[in-house]
N, C-alpha and C. Protein backbone atom coordinates (compact mmCIF):
# COMPACT_ATOMS: atom_id res chain seq x y z
N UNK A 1 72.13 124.52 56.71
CA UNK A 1 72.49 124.23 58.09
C UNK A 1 72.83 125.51 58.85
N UNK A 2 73.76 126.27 58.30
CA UNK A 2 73.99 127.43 58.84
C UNK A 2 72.63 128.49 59.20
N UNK A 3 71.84 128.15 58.14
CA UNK A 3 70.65 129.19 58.09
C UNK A 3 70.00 128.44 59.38
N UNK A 4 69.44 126.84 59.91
CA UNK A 4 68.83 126.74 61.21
C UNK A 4 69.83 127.25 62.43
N UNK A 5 71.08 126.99 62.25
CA UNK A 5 71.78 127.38 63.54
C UNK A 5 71.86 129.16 63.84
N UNK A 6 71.50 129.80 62.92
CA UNK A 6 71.53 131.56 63.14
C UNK A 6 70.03 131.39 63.70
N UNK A 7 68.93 131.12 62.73
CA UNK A 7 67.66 130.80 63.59
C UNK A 7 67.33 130.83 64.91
N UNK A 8 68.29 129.24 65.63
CA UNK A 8 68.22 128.53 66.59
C UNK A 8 68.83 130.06 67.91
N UNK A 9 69.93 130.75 67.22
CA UNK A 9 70.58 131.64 68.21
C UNK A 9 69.91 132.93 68.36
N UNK A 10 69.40 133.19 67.57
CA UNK A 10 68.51 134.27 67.40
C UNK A 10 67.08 134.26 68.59
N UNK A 11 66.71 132.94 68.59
CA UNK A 11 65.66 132.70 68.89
C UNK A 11 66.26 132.31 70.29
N UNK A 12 67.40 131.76 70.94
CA UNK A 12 67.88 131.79 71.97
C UNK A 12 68.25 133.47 72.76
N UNK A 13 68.40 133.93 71.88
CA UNK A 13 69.39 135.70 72.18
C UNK A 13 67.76 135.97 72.62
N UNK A 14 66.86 135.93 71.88
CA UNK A 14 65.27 136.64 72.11
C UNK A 14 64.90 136.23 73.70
N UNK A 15 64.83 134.84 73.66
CA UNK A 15 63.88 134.34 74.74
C UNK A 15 64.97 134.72 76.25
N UNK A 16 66.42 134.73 76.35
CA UNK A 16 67.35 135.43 77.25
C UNK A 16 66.89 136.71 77.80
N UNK A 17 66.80 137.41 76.40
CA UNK A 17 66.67 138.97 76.77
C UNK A 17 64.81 139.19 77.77
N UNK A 18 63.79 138.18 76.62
CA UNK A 18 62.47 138.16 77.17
C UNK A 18 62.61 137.78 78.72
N UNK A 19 63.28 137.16 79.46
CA UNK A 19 63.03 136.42 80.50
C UNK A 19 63.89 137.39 81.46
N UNK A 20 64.65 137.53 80.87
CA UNK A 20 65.66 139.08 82.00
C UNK A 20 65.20 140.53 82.15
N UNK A 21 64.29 140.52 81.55
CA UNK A 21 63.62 141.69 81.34
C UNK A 21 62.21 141.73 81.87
N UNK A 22 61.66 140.43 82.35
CA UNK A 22 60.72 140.31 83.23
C UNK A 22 61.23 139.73 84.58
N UNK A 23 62.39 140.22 84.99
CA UNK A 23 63.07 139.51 86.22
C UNK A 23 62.00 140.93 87.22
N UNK A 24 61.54 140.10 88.48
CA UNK A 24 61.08 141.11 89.87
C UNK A 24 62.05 141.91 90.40
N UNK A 25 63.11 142.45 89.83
CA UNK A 25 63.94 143.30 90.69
C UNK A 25 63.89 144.76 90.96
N UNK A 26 63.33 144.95 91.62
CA UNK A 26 63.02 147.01 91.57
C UNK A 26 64.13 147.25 92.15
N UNK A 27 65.05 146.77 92.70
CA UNK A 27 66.11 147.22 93.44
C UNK A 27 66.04 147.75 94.98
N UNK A 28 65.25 147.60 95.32
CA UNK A 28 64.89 148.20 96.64
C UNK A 28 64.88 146.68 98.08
N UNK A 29 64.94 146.73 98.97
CA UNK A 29 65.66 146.19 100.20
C UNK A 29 63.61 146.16 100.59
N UNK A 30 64.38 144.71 101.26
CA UNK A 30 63.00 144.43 101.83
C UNK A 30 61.97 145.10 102.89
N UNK A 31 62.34 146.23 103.62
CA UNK A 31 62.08 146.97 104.55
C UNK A 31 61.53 148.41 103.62
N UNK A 32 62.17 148.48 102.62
CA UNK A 32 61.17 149.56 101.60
C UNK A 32 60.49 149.23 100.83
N UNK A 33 60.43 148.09 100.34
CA UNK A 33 59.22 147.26 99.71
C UNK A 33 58.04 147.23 100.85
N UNK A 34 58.39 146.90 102.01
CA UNK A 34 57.19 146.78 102.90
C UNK A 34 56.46 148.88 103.28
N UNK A 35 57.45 149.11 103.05
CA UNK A 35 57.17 150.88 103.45
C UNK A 35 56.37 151.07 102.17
N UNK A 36 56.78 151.39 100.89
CA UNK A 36 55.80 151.10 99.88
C UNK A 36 54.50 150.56 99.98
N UNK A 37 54.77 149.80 100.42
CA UNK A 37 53.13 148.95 100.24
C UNK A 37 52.66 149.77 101.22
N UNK A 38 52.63 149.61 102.60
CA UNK A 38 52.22 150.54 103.42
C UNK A 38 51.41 152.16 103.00
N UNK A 39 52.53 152.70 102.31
CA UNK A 39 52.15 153.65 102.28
C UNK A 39 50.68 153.99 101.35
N UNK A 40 50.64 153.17 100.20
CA UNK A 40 49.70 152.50 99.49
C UNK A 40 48.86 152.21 100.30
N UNK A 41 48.51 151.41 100.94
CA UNK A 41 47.85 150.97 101.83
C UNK A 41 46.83 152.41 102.50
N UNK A 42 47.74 153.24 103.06
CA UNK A 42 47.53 154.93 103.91
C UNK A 42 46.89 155.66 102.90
N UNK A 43 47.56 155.79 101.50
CA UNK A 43 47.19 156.37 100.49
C UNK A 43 45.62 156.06 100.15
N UNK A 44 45.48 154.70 100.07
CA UNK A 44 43.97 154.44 99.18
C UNK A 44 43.24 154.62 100.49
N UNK A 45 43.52 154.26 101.90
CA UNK A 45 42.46 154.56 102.85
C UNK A 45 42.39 155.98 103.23
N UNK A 46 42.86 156.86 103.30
CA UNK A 46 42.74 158.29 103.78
C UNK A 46 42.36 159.12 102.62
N UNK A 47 42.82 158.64 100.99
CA UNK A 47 42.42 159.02 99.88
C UNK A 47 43.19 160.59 99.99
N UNK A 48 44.59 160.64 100.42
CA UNK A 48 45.03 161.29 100.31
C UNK A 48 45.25 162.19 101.37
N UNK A 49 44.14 162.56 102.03
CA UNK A 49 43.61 163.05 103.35
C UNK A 49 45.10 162.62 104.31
N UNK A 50 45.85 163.59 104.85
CA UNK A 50 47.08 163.99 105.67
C UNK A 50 46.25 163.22 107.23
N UNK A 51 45.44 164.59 107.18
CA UNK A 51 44.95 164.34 108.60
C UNK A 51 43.90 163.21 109.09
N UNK A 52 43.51 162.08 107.91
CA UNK A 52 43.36 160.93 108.45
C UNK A 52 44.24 159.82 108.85
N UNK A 53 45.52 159.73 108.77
CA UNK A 53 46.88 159.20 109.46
C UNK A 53 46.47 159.49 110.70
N UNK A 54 46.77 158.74 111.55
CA UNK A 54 47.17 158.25 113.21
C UNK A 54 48.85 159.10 113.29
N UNK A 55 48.40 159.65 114.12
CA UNK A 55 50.52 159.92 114.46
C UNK A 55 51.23 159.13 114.25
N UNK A 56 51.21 158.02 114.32
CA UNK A 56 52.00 156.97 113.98
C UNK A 56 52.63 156.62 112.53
N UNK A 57 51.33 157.08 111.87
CA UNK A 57 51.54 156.64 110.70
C UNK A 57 52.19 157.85 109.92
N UNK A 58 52.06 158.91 110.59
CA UNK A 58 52.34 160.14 110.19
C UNK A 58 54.10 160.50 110.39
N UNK A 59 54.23 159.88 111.74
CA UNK A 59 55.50 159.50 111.50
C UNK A 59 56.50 158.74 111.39
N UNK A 60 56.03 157.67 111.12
CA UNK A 60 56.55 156.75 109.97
C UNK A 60 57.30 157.15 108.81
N UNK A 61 56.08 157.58 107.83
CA UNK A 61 56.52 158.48 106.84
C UNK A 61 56.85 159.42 106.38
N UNK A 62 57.10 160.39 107.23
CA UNK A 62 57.92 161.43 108.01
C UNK A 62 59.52 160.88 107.94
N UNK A 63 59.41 160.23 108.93
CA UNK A 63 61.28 159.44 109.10
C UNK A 63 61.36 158.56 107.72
N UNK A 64 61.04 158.12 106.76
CA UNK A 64 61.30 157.46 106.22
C UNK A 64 61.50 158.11 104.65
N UNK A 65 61.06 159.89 104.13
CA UNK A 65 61.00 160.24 103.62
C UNK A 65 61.53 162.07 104.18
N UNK A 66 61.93 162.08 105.29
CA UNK A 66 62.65 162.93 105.53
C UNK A 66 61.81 164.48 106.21
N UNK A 67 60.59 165.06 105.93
CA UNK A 67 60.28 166.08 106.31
C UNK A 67 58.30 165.99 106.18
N UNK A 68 58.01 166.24 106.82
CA UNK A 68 56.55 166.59 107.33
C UNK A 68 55.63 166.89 105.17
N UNK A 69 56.70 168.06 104.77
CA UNK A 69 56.04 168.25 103.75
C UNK A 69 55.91 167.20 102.71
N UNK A 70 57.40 167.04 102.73
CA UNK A 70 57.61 165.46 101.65
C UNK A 70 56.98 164.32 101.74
N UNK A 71 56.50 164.44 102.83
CA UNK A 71 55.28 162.83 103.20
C UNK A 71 53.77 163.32 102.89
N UNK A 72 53.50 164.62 102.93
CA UNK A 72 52.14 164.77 102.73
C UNK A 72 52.08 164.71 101.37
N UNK A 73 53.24 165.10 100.19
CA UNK A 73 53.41 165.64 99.51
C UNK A 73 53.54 163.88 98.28
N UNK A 74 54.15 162.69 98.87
CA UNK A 74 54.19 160.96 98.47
C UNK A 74 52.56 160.55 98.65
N UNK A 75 52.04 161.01 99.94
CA UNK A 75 50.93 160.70 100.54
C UNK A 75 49.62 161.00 99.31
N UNK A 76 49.52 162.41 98.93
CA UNK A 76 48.53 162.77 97.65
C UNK A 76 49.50 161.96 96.52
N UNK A 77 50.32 162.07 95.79
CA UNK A 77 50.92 161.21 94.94
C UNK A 77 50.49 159.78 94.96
N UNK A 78 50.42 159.05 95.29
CA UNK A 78 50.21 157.89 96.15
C UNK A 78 48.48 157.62 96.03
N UNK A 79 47.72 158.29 96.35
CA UNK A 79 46.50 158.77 96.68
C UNK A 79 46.21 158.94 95.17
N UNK A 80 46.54 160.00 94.20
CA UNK A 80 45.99 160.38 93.52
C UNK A 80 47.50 160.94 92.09
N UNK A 81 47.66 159.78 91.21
CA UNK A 81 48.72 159.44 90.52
C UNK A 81 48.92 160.32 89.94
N UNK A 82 49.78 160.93 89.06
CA UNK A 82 49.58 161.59 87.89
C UNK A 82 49.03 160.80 86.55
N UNK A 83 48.55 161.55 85.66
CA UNK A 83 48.21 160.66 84.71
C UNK A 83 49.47 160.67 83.59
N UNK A 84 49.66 159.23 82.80
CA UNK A 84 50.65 159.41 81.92
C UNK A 84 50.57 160.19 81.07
N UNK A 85 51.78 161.08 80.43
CA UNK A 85 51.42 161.77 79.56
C UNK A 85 52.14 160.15 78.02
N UNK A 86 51.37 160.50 77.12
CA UNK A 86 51.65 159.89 75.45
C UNK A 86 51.80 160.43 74.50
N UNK A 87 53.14 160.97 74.29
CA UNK A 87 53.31 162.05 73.33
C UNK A 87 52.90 161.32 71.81
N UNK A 88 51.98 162.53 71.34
CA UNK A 88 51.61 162.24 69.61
C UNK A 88 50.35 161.17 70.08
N UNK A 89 49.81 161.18 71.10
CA UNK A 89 48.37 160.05 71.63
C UNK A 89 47.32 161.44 71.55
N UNK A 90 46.38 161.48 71.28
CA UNK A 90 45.24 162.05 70.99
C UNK A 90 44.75 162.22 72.86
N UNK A 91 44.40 163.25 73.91
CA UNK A 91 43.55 163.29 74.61
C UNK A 91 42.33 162.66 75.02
N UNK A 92 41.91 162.49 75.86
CA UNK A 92 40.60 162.04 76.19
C UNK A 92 39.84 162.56 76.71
């Protein structure tokens, strides 16, 4: 009996942790979730490209990231990811 009830908790403690750990929370406020996407949005259409932004869009992300360089600088990021590094993973 004891051995199904450790089972039963075990298997409760698992499926807790599984389900809280796929919770949607990035922590971020609904007005930077939408800036995110956006910028995504700027990123895959200009393909990185600064000077295909509209002024508008240019400063947007400007004010929202603080300086001219730092937005061009999210903008290629954004555009063009880094790749992960996998330490002890073989190259490709």
């Amino acid at each position: 009996m004891h051995r199904n009830a450790l089972f039963l908790l075990c298997g409760v403690i698992t499926l807790g942790t599984l389900i809280g750990c796929q919770r949607d929370d990035s922590g971020l406020s609904e007005n930077q979730t939408k800036m995110a996407s956006q910028v995504e949005n700027w990123a895959k259409e200009s393909g990185g490209n600064w000077d295909k932004l509209s002024d508008e869009q240019k400063q947007t992300m400007i004010s929202s990231v603080g300086s001219e360089d730092s937005a061009r600088k999210v903008l290629e990021m954004k555009a063009n990811p880094p790749k992960p590094v996998n330490p002890g993973m073989p190259s490709r």
